[in-house]
Protein backbone atom coordinates (compact mmCIF):
# COMPACT_ATOMS: atom_id res chain seq x y z
CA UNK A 1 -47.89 -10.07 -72.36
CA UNK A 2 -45.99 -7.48 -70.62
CA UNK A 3 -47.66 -7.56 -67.48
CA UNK A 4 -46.05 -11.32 -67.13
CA UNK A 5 -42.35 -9.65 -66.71
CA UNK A 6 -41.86 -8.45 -63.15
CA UNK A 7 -42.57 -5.30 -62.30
CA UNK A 8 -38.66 -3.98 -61.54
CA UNK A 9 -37.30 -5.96 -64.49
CA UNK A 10 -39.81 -3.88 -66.15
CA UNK A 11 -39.25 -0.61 -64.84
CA UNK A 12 -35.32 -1.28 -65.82
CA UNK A 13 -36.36 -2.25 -69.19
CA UNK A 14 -38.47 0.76 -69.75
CA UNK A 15 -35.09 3.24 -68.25
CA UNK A 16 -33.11 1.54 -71.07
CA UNK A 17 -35.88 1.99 -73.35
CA UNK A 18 -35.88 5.44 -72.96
CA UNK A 19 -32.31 6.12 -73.21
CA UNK A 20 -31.96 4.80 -76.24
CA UNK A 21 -35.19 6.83 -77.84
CA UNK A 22 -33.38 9.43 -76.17
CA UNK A 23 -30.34 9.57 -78.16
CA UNK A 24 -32.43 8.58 -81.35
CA UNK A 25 -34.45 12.00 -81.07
CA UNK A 26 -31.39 13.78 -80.65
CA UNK A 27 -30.05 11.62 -84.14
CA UNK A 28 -32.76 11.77 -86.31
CA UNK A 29 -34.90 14.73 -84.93
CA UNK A 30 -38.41 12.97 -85.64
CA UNK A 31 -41.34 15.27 -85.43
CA UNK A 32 -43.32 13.31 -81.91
CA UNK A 33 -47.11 13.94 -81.67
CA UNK A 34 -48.05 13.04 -78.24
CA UNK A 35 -50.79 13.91 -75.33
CA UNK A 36 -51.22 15.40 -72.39
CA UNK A 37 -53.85 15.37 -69.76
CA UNK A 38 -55.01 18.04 -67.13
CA UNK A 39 -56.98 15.43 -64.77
CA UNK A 40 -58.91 17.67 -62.26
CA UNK A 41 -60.40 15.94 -59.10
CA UNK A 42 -63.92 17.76 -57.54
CA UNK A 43 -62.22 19.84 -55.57
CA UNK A 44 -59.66 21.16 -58.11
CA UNK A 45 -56.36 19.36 -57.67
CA UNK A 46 -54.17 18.77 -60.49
CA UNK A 47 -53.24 15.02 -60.46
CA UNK A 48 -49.52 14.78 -61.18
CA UNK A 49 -47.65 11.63 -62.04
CA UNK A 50 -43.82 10.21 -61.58
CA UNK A 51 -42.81 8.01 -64.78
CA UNK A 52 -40.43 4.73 -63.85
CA UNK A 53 -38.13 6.51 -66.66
CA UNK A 54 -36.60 9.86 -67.55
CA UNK A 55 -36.25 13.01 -65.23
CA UNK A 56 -38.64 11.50 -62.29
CA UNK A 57 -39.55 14.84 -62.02
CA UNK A 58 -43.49 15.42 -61.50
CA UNK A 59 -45.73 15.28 -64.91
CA UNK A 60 -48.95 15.49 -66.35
CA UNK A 61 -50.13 11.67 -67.42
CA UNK A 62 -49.87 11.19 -71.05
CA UNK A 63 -47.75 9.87 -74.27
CA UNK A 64 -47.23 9.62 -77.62
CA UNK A 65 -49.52 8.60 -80.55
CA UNK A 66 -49.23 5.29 -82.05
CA UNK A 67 -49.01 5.37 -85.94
CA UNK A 68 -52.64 6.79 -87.36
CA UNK A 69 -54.08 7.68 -83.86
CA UNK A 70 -56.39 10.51 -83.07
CA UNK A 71 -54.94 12.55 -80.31
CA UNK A 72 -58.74 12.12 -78.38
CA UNK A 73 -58.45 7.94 -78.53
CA UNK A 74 -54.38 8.01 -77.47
CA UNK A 75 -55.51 10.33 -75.10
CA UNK A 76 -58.05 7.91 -73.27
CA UNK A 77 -55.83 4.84 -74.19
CA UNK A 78 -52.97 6.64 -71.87
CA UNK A 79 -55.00 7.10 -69.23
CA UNK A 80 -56.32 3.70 -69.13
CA UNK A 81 -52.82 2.17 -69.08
CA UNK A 82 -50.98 4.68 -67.18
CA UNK A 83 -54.03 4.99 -64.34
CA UNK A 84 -55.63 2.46 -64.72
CA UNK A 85 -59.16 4.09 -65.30
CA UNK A 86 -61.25 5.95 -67.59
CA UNK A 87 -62.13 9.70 -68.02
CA UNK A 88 -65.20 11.78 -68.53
CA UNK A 89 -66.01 14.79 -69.83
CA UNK A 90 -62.64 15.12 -71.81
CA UNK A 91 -62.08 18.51 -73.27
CA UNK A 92 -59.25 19.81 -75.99
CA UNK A 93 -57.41 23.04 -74.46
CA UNK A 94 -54.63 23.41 -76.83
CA UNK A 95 -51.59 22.24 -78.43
CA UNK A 96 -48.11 22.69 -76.78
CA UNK A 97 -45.04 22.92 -78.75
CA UNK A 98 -41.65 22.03 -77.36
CA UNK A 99 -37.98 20.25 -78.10
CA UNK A 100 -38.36 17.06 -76.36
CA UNK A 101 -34.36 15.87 -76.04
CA UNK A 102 -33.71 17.28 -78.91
CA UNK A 103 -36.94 16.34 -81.26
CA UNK A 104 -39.73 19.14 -82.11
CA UNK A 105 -42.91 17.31 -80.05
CA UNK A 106 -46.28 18.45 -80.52
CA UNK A 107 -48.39 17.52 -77.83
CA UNK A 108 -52.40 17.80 -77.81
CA UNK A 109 -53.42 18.74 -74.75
CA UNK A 110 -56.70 17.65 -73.00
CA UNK A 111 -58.57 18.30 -69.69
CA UNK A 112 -60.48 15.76 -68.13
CA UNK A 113 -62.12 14.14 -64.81
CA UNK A 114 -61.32 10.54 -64.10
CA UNK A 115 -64.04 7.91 -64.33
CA UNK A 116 -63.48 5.32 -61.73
CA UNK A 117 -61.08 4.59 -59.23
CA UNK A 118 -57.04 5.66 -59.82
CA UNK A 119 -54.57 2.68 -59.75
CA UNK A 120 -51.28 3.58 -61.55
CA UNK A 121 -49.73 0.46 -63.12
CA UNK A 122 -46.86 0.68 -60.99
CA UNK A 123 -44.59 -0.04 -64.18
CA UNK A 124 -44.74 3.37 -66.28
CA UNK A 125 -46.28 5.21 -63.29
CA UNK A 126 -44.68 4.96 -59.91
CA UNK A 127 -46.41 7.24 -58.59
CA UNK A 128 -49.76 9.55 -58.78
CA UNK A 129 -51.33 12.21 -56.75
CA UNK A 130 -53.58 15.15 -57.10
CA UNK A 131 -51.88 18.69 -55.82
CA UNK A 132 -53.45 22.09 -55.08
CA UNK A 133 -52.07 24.54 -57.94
CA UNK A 134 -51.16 26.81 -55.42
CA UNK A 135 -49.04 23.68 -53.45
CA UNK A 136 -47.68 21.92 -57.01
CA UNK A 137 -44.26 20.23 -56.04
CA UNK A 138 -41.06 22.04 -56.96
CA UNK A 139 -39.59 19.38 -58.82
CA UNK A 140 -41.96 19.37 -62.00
CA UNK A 141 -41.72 19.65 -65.72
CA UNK A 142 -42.42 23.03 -67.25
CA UNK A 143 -44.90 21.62 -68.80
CA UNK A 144 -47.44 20.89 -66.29
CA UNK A 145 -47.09 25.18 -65.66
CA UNK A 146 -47.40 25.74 -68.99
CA UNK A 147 -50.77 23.74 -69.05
CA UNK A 148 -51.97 25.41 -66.16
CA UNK A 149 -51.40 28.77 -68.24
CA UNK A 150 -54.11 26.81 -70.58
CA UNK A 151 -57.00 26.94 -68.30
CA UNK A 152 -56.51 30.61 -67.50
């Protein structure tokens, strides 16, 4: 049904969206299980994505777990709304632990290759591309580095 609203009327709702889960983390503190994937191309670029909300700083794709989800199935589920596409070969690295705007998060972390052709919903994701991880952009989450720190 969503895919109906324009795609800037969208992008605005999903900014106000996340300003007000925002200031609800920082309220109530909930504990947010989430996902993260390290999506490696054949060469070995990292693809990095720009959400339509928060910091617009550079990411790894991902989200959060709907009520009674298995980290593996969210993980798959983000991808395929986020990128458009499937992944292969998916692979459990580790478990990050971090305040997310002031809520303890617990993100399961995944690598994987992607299974078809990338095209980023241009509503969440505004933008996608795969970086060298010695060329990663400067303006990224700590996250994606402390990922990277994963595979080592």
């Amino acid at each position: 049904m969503l895919h109906l609203i324009p795609a800037p009327l969208h992008r605005m709702g999903l900014r106000l969206a996340h300003e007000l889960r925002k200031v609800w983390w920082r309220l109530a503190r909930p504990q947010l299980c989430g996902v993260n994937v390290l999506l490696l191309d054949d060469g070995g670029k990292v693809l990095l994505v720009r959400h339509a909300y928060g910091s617009g700083k550079w990411t790894l794709p991902g989200g959060g777990l709907k009520r009674e989800e298995l980290p593996e199935p969210a993980a798959r589920r983000e991808i395929a709304e986020e990128l458009g596409c499937a992944v292969e070969s998916l692979v459990p690295l580790g478990v990050n632990r971090r305040m997310l705007h002031g809520a303890p998060c617990v993100s399961h972390i995944y690598s994987a290759r992607l299974a078809g052709t990338l095209r980023p919903d241009q509503r969440e994701i505004t933008q996608a591309r795969f970086f060298a991880p010695d060329d990663l952009p400067q303006d990224r989450i700590a996250l994606v580095d402390a990922v990277l720190e994963m595979m080592t």
